[in-house]
PDB file of N, CA and C in Angstrom:
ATOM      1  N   UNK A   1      21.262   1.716  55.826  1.00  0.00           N
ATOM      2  CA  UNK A   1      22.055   1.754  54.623  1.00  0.00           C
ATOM      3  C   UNK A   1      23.039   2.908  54.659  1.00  0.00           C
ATOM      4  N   UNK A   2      24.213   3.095  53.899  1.00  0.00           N
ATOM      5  CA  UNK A   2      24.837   4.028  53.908  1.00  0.00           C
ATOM      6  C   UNK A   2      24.674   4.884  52.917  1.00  0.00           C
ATOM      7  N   UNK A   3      24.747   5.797  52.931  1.00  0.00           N
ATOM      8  CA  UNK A   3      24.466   6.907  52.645  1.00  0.00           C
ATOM      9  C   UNK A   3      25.115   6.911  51.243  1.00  0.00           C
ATOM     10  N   UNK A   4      25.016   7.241  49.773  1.00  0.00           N
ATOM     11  CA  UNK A   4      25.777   7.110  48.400  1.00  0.00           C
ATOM     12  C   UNK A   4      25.365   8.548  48.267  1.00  0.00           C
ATOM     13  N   UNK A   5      25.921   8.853  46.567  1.00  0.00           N
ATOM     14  CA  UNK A   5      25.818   9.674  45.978  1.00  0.00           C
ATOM     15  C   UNK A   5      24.052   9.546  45.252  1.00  0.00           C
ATOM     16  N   UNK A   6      23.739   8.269  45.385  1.00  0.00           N
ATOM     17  CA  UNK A   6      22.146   7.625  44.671  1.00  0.00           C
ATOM     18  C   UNK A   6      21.394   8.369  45.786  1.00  0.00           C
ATOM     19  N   UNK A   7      21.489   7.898  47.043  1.00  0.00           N
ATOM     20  CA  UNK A   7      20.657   8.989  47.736  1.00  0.00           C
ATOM     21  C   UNK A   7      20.147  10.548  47.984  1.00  0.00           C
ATOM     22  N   UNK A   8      21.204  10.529  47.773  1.00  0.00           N
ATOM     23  CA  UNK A   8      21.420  12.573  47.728  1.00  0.00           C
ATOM     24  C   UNK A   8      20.645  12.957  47.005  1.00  0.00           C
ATOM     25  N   UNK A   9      21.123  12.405  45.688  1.00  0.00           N
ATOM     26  CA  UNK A   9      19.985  12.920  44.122  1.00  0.00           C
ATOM     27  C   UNK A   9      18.824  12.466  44.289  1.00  0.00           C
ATOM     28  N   UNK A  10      18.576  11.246  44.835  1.00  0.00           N
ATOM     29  CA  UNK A  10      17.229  10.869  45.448  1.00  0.00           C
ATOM     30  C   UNK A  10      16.300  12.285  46.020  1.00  0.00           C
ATOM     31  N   UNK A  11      16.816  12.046  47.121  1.00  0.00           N
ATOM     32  CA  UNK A  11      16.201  13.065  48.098  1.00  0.00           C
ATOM     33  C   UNK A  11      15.957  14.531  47.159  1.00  0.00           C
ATOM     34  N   UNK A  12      17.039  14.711  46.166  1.00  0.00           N
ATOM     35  CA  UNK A  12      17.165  16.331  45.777  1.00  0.00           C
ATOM     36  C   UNK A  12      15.710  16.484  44.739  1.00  0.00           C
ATOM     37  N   UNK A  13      15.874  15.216  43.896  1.00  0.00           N
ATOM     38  CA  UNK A  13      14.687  14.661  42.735  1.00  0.00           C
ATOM     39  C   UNK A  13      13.534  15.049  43.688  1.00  0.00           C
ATOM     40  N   UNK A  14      13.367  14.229  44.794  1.00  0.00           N
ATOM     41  CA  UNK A  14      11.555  14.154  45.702  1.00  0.00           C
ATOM     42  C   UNK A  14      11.078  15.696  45.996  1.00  0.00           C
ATOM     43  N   UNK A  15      12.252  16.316  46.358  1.00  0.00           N
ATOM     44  CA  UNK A  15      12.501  17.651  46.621  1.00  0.00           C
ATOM     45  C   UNK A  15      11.597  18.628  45.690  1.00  0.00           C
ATOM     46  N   UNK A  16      12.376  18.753  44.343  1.00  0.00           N
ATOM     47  CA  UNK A  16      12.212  19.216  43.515  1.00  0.00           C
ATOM     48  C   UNK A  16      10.768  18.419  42.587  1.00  0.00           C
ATOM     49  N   UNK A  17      10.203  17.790  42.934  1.00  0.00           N
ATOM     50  CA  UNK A  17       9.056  16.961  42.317  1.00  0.00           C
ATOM     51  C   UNK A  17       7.913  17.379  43.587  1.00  0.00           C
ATOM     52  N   UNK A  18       8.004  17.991  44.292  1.00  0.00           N
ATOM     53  CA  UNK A  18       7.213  18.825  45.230  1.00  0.00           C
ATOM     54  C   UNK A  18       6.571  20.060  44.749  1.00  0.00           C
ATOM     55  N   UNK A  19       7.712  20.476  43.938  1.00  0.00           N
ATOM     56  CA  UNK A  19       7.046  21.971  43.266  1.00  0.00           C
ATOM     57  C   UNK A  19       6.809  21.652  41.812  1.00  0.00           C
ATOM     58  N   UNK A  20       7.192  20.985  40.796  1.00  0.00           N
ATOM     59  CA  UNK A  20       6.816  21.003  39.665  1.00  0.00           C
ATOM     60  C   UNK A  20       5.959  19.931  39.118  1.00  0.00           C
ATOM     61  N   UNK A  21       5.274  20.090  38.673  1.00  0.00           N
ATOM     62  CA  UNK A  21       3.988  19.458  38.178  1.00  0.00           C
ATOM     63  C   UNK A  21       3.969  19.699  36.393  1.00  0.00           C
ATOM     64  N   UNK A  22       3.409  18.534  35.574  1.00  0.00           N
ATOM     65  CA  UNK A  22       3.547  18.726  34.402  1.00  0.00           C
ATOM     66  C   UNK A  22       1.630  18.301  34.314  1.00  0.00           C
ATOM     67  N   UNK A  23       1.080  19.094  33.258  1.00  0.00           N
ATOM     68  CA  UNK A  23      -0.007  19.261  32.594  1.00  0.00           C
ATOM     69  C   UNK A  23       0.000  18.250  31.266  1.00  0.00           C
ATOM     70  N   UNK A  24      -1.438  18.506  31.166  1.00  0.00           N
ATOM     71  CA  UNK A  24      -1.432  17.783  29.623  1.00  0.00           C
ATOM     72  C   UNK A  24      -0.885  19.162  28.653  1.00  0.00           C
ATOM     73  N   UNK A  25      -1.403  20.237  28.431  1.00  0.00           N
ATOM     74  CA  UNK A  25      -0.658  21.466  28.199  1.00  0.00           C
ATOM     75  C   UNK A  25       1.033  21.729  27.903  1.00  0.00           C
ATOM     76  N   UNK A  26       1.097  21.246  29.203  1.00  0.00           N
ATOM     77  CA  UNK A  26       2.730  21.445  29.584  1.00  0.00           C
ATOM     78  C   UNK A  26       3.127  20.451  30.430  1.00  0.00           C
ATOM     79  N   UNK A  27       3.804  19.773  29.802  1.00  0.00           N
ATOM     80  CA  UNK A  27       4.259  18.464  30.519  1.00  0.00           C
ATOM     81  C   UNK A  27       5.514  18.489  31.391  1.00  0.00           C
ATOM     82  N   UNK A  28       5.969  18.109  31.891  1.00  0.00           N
ATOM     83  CA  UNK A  28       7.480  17.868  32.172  1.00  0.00           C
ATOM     84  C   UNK A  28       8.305  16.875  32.081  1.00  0.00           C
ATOM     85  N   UNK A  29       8.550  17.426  31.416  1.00  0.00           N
ATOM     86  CA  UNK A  29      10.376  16.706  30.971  1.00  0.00           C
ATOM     87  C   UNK A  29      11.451  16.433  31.725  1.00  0.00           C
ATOM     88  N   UNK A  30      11.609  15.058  31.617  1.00  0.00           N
ATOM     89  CA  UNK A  30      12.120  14.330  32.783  1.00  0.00           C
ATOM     90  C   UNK A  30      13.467  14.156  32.418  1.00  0.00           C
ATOM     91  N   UNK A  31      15.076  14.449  32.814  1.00  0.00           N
ATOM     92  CA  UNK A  31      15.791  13.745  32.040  1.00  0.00           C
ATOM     93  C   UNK A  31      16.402  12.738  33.543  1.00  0.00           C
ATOM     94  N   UNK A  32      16.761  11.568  32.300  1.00  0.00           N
ATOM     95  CA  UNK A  32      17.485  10.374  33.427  1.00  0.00           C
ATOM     96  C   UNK A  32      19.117  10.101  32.745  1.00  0.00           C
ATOM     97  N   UNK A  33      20.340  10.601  33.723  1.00  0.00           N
ATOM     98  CA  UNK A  33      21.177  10.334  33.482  1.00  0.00           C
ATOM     99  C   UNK A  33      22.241   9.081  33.709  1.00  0.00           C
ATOM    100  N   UNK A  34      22.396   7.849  32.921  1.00  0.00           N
ATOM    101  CA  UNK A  34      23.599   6.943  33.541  1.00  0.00           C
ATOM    102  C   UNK A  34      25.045   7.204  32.821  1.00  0.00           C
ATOM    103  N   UNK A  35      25.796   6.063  33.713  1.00  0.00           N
ATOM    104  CA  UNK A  35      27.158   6.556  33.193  1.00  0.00           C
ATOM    105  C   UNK A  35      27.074   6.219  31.597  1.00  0.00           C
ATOM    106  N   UNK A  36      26.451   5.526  30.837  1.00  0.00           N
ATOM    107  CA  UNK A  36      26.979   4.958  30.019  1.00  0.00           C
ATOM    108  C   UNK A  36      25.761   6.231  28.739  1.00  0.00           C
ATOM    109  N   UNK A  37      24.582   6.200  29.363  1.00  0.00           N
ATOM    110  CA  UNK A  37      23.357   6.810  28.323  1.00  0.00           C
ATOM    111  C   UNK A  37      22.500   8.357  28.852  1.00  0.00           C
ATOM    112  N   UNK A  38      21.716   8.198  27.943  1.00  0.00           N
ATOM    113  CA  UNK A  38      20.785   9.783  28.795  1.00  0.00           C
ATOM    114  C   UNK A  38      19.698   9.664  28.457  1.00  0.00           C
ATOM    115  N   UNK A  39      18.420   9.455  29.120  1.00  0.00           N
ATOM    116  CA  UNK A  39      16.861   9.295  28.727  1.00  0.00           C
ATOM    117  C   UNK A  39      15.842  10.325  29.052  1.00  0.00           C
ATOM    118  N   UNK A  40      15.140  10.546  28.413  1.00  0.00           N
ATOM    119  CA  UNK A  40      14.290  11.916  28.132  1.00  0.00           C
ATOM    120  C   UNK A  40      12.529  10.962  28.264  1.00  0.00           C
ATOM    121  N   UNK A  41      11.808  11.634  28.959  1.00  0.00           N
ATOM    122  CA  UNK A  41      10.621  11.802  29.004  1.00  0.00           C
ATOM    123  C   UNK A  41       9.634  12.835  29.168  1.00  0.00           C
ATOM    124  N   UNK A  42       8.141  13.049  28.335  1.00  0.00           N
ATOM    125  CA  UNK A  42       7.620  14.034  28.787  1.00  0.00           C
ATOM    126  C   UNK A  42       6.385  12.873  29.367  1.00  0.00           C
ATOM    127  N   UNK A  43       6.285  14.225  30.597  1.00  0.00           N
ATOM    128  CA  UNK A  43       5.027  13.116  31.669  1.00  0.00           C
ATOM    129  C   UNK A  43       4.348  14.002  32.306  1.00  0.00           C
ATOM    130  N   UNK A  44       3.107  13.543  31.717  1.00  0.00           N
ATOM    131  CA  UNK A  44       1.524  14.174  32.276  1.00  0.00           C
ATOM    132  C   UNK A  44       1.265  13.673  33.590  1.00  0.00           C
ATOM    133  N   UNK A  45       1.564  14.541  34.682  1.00  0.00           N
ATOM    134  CA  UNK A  45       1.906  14.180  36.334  1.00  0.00           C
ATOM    135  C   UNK A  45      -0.253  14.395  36.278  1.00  0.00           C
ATOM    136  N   UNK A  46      -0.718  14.839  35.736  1.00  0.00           N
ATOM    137  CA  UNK A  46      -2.160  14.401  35.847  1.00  0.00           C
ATOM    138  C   UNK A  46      -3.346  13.504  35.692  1.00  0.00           C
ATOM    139  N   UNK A  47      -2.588  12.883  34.535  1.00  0.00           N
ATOM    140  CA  UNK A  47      -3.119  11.626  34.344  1.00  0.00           C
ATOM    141  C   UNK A  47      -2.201  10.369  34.933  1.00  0.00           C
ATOM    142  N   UNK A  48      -0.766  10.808  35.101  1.00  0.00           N
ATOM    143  CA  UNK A  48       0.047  10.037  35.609  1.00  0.00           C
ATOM    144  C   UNK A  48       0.443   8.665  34.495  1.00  0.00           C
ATOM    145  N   UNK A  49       1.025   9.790  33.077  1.00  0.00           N
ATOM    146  CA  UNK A  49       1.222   8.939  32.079  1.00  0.00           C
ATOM    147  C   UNK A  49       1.881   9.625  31.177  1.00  0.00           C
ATOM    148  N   UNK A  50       2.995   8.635  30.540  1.00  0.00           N
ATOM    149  CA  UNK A  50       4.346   9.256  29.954  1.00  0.00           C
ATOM    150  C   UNK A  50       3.670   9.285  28.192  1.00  0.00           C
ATOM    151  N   UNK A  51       3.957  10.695  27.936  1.00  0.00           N
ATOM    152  CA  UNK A  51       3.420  11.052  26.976  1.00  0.00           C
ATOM    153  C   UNK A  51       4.798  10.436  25.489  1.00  0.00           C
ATOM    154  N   UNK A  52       5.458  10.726  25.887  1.00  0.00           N
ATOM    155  CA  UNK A  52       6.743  10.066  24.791  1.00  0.00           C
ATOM    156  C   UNK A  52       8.118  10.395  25.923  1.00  0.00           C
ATOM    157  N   UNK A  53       8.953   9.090  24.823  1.00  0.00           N
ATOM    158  CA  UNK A  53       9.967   9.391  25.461  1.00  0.00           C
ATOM    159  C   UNK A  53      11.536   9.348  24.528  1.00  0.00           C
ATOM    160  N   UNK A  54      12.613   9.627  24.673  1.00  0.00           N
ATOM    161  CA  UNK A  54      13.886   9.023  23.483  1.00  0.00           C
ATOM    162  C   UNK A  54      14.962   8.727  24.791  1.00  0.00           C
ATOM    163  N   UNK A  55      15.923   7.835  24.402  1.00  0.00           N
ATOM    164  CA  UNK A  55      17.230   7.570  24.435  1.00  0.00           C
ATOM    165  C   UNK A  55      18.305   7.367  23.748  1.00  0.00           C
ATOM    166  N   UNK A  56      19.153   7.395  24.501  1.00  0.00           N
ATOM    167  CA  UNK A  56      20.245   7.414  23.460  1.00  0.00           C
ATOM    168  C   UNK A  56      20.059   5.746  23.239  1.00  0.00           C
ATOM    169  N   UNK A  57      19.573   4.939  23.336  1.00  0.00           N
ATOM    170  CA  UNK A  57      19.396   3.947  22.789  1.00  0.00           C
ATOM    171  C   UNK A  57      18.691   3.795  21.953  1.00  0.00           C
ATOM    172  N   UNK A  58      17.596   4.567  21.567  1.00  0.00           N
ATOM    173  CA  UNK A  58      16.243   4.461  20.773  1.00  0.00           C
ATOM    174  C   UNK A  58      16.950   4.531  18.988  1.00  0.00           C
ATOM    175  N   UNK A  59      15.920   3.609  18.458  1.00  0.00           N
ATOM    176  CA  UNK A  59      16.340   3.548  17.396  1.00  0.00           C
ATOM    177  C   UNK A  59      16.652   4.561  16.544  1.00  0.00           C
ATOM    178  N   UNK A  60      15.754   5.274  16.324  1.00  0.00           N
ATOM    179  CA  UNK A  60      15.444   6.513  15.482  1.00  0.00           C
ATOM    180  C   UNK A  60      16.859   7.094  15.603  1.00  0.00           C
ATOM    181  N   UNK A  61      17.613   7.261  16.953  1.00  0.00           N
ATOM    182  CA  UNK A  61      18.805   8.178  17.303  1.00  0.00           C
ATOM    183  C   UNK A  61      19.803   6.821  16.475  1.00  0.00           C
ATOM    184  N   UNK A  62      20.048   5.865  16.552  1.00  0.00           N
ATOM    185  CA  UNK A  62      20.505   5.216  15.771  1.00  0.00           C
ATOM    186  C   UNK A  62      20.811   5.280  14.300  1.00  0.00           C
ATOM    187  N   UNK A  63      19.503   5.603  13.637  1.00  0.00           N
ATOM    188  CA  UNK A  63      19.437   6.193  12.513  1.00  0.00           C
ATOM    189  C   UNK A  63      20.259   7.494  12.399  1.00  0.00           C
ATOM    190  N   UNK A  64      20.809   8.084  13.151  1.00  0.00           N
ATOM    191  CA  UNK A  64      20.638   9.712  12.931  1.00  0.00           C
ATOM    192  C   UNK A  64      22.426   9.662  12.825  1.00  0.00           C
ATOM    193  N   UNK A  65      23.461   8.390  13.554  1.00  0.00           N
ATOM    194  CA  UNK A  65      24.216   8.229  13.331  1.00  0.00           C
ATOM    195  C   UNK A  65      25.037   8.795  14.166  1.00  0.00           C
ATOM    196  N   UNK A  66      24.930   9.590  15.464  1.00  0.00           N
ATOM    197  CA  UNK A  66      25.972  10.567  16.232  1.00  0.00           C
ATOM    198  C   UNK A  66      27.221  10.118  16.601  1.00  0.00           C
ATOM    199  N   UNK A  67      28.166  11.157  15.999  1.00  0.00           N
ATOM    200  CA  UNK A  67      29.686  10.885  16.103  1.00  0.00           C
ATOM    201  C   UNK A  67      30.099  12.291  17.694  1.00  0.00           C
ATOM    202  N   UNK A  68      30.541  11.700  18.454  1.00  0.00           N
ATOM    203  CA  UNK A  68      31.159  11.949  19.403  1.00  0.00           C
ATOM    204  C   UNK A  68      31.028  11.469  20.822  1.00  0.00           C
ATOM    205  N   UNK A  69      31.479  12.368  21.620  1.00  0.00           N
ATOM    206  CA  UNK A  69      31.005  11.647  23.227  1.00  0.00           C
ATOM    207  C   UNK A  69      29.847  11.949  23.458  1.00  0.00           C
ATOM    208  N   UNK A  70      29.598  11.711  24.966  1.00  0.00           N
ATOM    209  CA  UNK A  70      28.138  11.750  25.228  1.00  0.00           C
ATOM    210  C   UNK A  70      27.713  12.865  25.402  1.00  0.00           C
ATOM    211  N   UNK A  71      28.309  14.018  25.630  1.00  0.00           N
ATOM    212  CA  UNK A  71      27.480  15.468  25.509  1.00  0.00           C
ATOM    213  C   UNK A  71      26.721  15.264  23.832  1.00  0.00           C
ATOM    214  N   UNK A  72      27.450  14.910  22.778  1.00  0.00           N
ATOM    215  CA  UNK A  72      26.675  14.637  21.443  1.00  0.00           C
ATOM    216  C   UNK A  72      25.706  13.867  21.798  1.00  0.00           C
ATOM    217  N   UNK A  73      25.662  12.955  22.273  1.00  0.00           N
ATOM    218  CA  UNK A  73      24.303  11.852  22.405  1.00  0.00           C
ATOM    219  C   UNK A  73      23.155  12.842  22.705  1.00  0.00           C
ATOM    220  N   UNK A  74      23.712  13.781  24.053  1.00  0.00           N
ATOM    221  CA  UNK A  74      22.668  14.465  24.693  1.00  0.00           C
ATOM    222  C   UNK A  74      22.102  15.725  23.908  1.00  0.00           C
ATOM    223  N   UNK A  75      22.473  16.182  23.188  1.00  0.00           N
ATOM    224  CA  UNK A  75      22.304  16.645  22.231  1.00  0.00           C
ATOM    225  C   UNK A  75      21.317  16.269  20.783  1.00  0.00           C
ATOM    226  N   UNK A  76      21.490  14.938  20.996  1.00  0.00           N
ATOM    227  CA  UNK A  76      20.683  14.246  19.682  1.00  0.00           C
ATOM    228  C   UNK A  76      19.525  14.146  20.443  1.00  0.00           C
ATOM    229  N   UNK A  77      19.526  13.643  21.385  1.00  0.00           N
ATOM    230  CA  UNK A  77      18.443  13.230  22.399  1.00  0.00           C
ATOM    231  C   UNK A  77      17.382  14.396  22.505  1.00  0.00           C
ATOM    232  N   UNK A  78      17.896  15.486  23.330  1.00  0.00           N
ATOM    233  CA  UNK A  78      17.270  16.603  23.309  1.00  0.00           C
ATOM    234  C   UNK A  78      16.570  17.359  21.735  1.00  0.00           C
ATOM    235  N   UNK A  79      17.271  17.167  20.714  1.00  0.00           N
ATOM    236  CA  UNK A  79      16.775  17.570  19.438  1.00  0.00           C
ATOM    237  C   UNK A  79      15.401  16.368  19.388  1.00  0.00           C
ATOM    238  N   UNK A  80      15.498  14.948  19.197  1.00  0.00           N
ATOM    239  CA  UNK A  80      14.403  14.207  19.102  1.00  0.00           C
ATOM    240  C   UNK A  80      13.262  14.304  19.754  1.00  0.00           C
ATOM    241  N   UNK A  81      13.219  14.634  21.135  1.00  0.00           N
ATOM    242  CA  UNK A  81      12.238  14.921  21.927  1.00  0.00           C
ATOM    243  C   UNK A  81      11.691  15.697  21.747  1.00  0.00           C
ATOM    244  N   UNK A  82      12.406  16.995  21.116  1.00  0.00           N
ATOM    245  CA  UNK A  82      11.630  18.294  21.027  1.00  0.00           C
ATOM    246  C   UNK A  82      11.329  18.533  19.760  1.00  0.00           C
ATOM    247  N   UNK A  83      11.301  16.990  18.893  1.00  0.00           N
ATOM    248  CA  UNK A  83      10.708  16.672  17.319  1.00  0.00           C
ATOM    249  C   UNK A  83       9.585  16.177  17.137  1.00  0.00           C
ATOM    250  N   UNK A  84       9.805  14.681  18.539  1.00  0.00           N
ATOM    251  CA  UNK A  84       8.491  14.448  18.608  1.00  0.00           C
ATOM    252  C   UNK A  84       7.055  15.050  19.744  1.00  0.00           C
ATOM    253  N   UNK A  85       7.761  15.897  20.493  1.00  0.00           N
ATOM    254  CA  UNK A  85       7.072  17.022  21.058  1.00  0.00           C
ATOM    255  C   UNK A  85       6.095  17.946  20.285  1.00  0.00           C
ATOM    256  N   UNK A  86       6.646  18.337  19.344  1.00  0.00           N
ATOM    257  CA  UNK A  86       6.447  19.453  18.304  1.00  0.00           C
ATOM    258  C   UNK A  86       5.465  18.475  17.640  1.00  0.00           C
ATOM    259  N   UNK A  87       5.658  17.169  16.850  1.00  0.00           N
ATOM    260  CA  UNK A  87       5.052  16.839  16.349  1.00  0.00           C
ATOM    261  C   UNK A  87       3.270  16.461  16.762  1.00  0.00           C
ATOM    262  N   UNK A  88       3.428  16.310  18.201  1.00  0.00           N
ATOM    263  CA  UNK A  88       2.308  16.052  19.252  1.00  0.00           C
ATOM    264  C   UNK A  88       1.529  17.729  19.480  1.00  0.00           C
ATOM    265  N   UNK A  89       2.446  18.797  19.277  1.00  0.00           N
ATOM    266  CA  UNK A  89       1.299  20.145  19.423  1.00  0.00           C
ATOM    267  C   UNK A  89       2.045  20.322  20.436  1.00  0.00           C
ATOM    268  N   UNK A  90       3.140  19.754  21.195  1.00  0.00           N
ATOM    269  CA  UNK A  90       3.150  20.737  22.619  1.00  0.00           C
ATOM    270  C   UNK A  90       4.292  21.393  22.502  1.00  0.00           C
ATOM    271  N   UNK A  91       4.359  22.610  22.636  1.00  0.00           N
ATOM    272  CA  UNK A  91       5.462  23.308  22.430  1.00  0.00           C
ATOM    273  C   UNK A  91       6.139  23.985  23.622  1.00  0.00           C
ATOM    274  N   UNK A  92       5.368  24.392  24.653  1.00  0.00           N
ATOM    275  CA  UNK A  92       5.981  24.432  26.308  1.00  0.00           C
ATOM    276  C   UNK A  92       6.048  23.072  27.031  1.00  0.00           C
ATOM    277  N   UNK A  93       6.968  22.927  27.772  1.00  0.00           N
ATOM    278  CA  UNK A  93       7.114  21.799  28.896  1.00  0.00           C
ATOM    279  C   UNK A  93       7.551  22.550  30.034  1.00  0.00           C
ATOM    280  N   UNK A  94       7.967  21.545  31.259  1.00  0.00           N
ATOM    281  CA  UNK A  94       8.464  22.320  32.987  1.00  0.00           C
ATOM    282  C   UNK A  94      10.066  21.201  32.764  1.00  0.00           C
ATOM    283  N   UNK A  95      10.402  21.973  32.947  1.00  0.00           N
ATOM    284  CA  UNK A  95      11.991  20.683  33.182  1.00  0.00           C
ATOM    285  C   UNK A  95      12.320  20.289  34.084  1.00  0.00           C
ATOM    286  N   UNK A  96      12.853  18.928  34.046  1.00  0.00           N
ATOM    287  CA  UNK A  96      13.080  18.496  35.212  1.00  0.00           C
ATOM    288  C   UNK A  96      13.772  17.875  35.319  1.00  0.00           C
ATOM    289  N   UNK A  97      15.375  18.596  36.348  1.00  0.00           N
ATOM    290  CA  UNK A  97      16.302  17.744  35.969  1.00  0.00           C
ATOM    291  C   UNK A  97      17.240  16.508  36.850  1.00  0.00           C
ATOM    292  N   UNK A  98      15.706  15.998  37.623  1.00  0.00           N
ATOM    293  CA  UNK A  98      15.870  15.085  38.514  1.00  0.00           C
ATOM    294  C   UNK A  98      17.350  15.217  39.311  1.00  0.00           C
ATOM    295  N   UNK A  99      17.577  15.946  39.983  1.00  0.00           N
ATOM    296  CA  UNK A  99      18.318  15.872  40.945  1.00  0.00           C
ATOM    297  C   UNK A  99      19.930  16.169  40.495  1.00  0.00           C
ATOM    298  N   UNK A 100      20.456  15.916  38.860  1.00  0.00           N
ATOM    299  CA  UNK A 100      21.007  16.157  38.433  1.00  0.00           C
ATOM    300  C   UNK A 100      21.353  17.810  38.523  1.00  0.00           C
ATOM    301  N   UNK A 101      22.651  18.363  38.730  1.00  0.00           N
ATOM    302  CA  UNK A 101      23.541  19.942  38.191  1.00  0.00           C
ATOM    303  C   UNK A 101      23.114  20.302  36.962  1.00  0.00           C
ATOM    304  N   UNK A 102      22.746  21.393  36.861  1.00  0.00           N
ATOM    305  CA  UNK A 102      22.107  21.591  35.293  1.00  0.00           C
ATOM    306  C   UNK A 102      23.510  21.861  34.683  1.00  0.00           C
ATOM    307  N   UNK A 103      24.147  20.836  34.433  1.00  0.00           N
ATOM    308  CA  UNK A 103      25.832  21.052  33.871  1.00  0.00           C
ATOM    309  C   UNK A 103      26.116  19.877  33.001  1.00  0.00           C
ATOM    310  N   UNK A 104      26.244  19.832  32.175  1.00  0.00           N
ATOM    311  CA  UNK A 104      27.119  18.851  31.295  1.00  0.00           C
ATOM    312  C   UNK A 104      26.447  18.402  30.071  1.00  0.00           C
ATOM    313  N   UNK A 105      25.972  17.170  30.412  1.00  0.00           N
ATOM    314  CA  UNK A 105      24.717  16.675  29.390  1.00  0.00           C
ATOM    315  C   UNK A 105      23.365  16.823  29.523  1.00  0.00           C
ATOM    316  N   UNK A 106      22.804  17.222  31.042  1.00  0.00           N
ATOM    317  CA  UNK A 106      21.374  17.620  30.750  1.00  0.00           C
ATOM    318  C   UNK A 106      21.543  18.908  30.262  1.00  0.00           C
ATOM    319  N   UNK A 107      22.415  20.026  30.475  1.00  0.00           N
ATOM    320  CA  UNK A 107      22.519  21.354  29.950  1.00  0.00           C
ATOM    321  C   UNK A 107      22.809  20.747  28.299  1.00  0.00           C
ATOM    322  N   UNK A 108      23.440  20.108  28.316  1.00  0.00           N
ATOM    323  CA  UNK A 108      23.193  19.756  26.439  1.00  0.00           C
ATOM    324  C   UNK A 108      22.018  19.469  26.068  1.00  0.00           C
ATOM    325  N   UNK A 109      21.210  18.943  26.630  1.00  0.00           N
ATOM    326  CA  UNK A 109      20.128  18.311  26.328  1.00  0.00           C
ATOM    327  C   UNK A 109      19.077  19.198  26.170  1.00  0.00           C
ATOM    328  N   UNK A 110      19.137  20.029  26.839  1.00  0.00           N
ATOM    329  CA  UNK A 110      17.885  21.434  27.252  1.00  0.00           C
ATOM    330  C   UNK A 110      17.885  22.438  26.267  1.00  0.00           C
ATOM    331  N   UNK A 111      19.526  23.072  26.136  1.00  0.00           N
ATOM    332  CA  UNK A 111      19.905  23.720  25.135  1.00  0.00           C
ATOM    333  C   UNK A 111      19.405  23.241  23.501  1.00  0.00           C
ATOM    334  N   UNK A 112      19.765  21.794  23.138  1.00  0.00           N
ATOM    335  CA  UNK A 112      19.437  21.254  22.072  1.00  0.00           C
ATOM    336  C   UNK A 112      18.175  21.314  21.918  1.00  0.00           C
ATOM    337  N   UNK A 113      17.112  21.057  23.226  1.00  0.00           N
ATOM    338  CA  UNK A 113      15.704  21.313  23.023  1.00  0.00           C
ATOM    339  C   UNK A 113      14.943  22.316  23.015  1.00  0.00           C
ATOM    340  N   UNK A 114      15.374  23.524  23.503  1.00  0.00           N
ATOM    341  CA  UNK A 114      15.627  24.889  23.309  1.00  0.00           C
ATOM    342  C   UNK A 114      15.574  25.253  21.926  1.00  0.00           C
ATOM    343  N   UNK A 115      16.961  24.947  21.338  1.00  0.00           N
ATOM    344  CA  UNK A 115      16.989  25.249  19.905  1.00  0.00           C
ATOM    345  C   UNK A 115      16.203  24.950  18.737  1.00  0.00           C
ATOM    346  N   UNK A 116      15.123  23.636  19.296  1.00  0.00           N
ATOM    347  CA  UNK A 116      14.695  22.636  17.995  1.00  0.00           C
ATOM    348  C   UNK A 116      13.027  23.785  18.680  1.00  0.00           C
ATOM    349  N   UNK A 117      12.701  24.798  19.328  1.00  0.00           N
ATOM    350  CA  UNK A 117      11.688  25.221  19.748  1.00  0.00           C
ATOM    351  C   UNK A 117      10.578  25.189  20.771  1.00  0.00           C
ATOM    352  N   UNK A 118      11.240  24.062  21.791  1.00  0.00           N
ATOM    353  CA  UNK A 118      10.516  23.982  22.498  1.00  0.00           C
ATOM    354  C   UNK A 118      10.793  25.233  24.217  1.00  0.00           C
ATOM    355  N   UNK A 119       9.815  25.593  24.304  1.00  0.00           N
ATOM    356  CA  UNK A 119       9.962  26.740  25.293  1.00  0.00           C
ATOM    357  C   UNK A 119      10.014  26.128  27.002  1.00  0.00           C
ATOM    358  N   UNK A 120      10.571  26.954  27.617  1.00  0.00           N
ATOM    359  CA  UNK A 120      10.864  26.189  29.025  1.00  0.00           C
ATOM    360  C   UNK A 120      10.449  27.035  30.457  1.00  0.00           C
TER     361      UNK A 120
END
């Protein structure tokens, strides 16, 4: 196969999923970026089971109404997760920003989850 930009981040993701591990404690937070959306998970790499998750598709963010581009989405996103995080008791996670530049919208996303209290 030839070689894409899908591979690279591939390889960088497996990479980086070598050293971080999420707990029931402290989970890690997964973000998944496409061109169009941005998806958030926290996942207990011990039981090997996704504890919650939001998108910018998810209803609730629907409700919430966000006016702008997608750094706003990522932003809403990151606030919800770290609502229903909070609401679950867990207030540390490990981040993880799958292979992605911590630049644009996952840095929106982290920051926003940052702010709503969750520690990193």
């Amino acid at each position: 196969m030839k070689p894409t930009k899908y591979f690279g981040r591939r390889r960088r993701h497996l990479h980086l999923r070598n050293k971080i591990k999420g707990t029931g404690d402290r989970p890690r937070l997964v973000v998944f970026r496409s061109n169009r959306h941005i998806y958030a998970q926290a996942v207990d790499d011990s039981e090997g089971k996704v504890i919650t998750g939001v998108s910018s598709l998810s209803a609730a963010l629907k409700e919430v109404k966000v006016k702008g581009d997608k750094k706003a989405f990522a932003e809403a996103v990151g606030r919800l997760i770290a609502a229903k995080l909070s609401k679950l008791g867990i207030k540390k996670v490990v981040f993880d920003r799958a292979g992605y530049r911590y630049h644009g919208r996952v840095k929106a996303l982290a920051d926003a989850a940052r702010k709503e209290g969750l520690e990193f």
